[in-house]
Protein backbone atom coordinates (compact mmCIF):
# COMPACT_ATOMS: atom_id res chain seq x y z
CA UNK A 1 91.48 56.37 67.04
CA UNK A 2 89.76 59.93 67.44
CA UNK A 3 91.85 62.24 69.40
CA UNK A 4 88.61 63.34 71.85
CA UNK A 5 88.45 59.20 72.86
CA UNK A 6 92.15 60.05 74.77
CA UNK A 7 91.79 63.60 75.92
CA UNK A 8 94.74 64.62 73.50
CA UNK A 9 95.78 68.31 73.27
CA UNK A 10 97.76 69.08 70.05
CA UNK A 11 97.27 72.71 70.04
CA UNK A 12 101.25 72.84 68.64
CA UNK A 13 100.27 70.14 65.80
CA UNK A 14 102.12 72.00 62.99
CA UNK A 15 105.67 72.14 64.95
CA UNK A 16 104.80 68.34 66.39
CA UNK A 17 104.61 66.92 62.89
CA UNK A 18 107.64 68.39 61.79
CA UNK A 19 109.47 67.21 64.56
CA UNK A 20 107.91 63.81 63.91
CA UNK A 21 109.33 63.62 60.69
CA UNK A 22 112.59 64.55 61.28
CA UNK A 23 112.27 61.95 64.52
CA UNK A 24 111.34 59.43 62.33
CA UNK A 25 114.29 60.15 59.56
CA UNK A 26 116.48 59.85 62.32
CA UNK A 27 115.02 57.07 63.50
CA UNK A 28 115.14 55.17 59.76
CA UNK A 29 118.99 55.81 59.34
CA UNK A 30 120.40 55.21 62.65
CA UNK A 31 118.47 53.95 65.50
CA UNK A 32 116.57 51.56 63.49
CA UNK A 33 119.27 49.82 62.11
CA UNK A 34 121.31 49.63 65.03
CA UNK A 35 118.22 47.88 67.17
CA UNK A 36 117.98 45.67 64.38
CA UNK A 37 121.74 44.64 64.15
CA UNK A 38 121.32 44.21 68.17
CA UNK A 39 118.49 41.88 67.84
CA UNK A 40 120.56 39.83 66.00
CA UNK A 41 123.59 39.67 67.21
CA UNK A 42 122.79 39.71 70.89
CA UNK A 43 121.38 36.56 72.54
CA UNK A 44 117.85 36.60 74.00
CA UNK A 45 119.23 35.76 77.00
CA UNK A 46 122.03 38.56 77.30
CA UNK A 47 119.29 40.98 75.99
CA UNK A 48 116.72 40.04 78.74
CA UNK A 49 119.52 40.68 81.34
CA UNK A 50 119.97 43.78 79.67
CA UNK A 51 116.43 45.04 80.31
CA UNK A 52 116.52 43.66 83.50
CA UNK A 53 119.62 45.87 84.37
CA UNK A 54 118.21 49.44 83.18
CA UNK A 55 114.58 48.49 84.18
CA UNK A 56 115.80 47.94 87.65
CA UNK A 57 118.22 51.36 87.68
CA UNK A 58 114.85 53.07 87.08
CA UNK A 59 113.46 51.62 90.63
CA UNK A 60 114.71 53.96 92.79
CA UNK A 61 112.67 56.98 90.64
CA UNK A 62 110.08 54.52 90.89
CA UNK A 63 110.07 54.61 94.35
CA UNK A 64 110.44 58.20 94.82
CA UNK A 65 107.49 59.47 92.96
CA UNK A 66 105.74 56.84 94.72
CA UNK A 67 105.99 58.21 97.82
CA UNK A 68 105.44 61.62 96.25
CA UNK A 69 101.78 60.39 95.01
CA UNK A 70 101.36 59.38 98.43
CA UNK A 71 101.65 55.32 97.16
CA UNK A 72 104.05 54.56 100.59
CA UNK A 73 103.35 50.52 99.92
CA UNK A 74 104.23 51.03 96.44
CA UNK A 75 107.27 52.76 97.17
CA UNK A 76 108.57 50.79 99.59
CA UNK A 77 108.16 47.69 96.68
CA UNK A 78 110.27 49.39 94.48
CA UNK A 79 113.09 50.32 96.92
CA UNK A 80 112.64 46.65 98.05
CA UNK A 81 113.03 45.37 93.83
CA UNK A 82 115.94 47.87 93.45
CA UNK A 83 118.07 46.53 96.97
CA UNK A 84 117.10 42.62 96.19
CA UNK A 85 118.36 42.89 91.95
CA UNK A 86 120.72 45.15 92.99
CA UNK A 87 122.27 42.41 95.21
CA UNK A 88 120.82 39.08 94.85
CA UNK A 89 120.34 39.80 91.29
CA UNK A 90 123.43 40.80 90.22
CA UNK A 91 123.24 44.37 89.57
CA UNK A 92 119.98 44.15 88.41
CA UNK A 93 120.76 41.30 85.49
CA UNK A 94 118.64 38.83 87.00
CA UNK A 95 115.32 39.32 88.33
CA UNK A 96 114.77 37.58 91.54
CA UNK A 97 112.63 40.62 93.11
CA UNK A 98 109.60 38.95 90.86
CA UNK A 99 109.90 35.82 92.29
CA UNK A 100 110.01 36.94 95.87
CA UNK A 101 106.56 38.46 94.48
CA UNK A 102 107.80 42.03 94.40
CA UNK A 103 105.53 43.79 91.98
CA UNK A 104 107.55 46.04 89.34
CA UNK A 105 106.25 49.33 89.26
CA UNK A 106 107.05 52.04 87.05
CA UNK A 107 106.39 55.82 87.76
CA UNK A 108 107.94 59.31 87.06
CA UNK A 109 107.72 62.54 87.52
CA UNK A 110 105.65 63.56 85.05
CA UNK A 111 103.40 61.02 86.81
CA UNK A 112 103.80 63.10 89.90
CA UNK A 113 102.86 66.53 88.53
CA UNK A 114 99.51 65.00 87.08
CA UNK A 115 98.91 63.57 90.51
CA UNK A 116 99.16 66.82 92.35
CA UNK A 117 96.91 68.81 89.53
CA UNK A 118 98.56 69.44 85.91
CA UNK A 119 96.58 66.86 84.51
CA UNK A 120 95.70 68.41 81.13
CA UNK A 121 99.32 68.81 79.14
CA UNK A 122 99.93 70.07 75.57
CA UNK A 123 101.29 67.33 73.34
CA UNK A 124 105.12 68.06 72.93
CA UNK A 125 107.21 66.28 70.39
CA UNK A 126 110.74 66.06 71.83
CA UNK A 127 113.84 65.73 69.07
CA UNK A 128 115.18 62.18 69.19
CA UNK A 129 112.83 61.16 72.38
CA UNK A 130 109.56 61.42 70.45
CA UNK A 131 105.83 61.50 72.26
CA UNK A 132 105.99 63.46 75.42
CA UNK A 133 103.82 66.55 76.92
CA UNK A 134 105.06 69.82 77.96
CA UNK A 135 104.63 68.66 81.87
CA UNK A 136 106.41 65.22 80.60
CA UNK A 137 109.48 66.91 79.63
CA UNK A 138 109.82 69.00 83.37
CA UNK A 139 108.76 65.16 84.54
CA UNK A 140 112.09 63.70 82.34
CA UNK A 141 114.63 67.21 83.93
CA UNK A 142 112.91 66.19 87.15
CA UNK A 143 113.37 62.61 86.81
CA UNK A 144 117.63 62.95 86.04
CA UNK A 145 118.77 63.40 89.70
CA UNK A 146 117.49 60.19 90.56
CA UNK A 147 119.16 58.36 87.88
CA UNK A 148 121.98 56.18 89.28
CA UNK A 149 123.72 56.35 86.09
CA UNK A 150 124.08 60.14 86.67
CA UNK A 151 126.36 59.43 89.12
CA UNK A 152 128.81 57.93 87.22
CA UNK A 153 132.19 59.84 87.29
CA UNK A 154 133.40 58.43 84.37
CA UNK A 155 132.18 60.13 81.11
CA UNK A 156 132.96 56.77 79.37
CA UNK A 157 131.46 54.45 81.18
CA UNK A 158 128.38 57.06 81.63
CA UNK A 159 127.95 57.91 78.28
CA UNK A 160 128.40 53.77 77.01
CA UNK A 161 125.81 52.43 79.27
CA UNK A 162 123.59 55.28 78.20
CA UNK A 163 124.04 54.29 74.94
CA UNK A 164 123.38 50.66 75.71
CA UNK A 165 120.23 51.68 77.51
CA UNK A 166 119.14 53.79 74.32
CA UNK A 167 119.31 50.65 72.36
CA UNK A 168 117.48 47.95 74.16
CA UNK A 169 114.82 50.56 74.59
CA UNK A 170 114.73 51.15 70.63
CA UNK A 171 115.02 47.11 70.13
CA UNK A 172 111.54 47.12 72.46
CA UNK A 173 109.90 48.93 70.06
CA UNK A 174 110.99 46.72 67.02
CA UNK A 175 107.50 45.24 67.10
CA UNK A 176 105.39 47.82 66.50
CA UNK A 177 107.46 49.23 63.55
CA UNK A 178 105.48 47.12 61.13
CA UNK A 179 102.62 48.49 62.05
CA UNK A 180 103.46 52.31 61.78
CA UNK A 181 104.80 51.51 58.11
CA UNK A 182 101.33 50.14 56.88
CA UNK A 183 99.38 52.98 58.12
CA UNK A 184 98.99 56.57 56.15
CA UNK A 185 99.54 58.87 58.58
CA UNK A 186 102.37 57.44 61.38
CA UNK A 187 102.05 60.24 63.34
CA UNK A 188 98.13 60.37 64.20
CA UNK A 189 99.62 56.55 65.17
CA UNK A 190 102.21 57.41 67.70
CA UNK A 191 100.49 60.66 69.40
CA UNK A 192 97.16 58.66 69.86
CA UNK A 193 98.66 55.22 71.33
CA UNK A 194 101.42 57.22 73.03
CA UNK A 195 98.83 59.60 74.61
CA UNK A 196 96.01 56.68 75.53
CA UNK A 197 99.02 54.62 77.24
CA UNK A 198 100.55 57.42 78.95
CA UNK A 199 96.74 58.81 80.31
CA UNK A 200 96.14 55.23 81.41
CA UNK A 201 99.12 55.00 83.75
CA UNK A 202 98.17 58.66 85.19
CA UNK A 203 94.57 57.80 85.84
CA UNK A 204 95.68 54.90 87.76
CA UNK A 205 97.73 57.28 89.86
CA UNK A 206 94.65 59.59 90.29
CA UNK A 207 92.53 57.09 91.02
CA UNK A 208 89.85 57.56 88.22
CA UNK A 209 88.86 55.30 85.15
CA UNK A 210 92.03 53.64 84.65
CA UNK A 211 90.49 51.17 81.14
CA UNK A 212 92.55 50.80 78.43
CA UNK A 213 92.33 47.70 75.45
CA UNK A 214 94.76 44.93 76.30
CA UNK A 215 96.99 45.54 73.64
CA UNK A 216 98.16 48.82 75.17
CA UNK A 217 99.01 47.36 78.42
CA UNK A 218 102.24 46.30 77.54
């Protein structure tokens, strides 16, 4: 997958790889594992309602940077999703916002920033958070205010569900770890597929060529 085909800059390449490997080290001995173990001990059904829950405490950003791209419709959806799971749903473990044919929408601030201009970003690896882009990472600071589990007063609690959420995000990924293993050089892997996704969602917000294959639309 040629890096000109996704508009990737990797000026900082020889730092990026190095982080990647220590990323994926980590990865290997801990979060691996763990995602693994989860998969198997946790019911399908508990883990859906898992996802369900931290996908919908991500709604309210959602909505948000919406608003802040100008998207007021889409916006107003995702307040709508968060309020209906929230409620009906119970705290976001069920998913009756989809049936009431509430799109789910996911955007961020990094989203935002390429919507008002910075839409050319060096590719940053981040330590333990992998692919990102240096106007990514002021997206993810600008992103943490509007993170209902911020507001969590008990460091406990806080810190568990964080935890939680790290998981099921890693167990997501179990999928494609097969196919990083069988290919020489992982990281070309990640940056190019991370970088086509991620330029896909922000030319949807910008309103230009928005085509990506299927298998990326995930």
């Amino acid at each position: 997958m040629p890096a000109g085909k996704v508009g990737i800059y990797d000026p900082w390449e020889r730092y990026n790889r190095k982080m990647h490997r220590f990323n994926i080290a980590a990865d290997r001995s801990v979060a691996r594992p763990v995602a693994r173990a989860y998969v198997k001990v946790v019911p399908a059904p508990v883990r859906s309602g898992v996802s369900n829950f931290f996908d919908n405490l991500g709604q309210p950003a959602t909505a948000v940077n919406a608003l802040l791209q100008g998207k007021v419709k889409h916006s107003a959806q995702a307040l709508g999703r968060f309020v209906v799971n929230s409620t009906i749903g119970v705290a976001g473990i069920f998913d009756p916002a989809s049936r009431m044919k509430l799109p789910e929408r996911d955007e961020d601030f990094g989203q935002t920033l390429a919507t008002w201009g910075w839409r050319r970003s060096r590719y940053f690896e981040l330590p333990f958070f992998g692919p990102s882009t240096v106007r990514d990472a002021f997206g993810i600071a600008g992103d943490l205010p509007l993170q209902p589990l911020s507001y969590v007063e008990a460091d406990k609690v806080r810190l568990g569900l964080k935890a939680i959420g790290l998981i099921d995000m890693r167990a997501r990924l179990l999928a494609f770890d097969s196919l990083k293993d069988e290919v020489i050089d992982d990281y070309l892997l990640v940056r190019d597929t991370w970088s086509q996704h991620r330029n896909f969602r922000i030319k949807e917000d910008t309103g230009r060529d928005a085509s990506l294959p299927d298998y990326l639309k995930e």
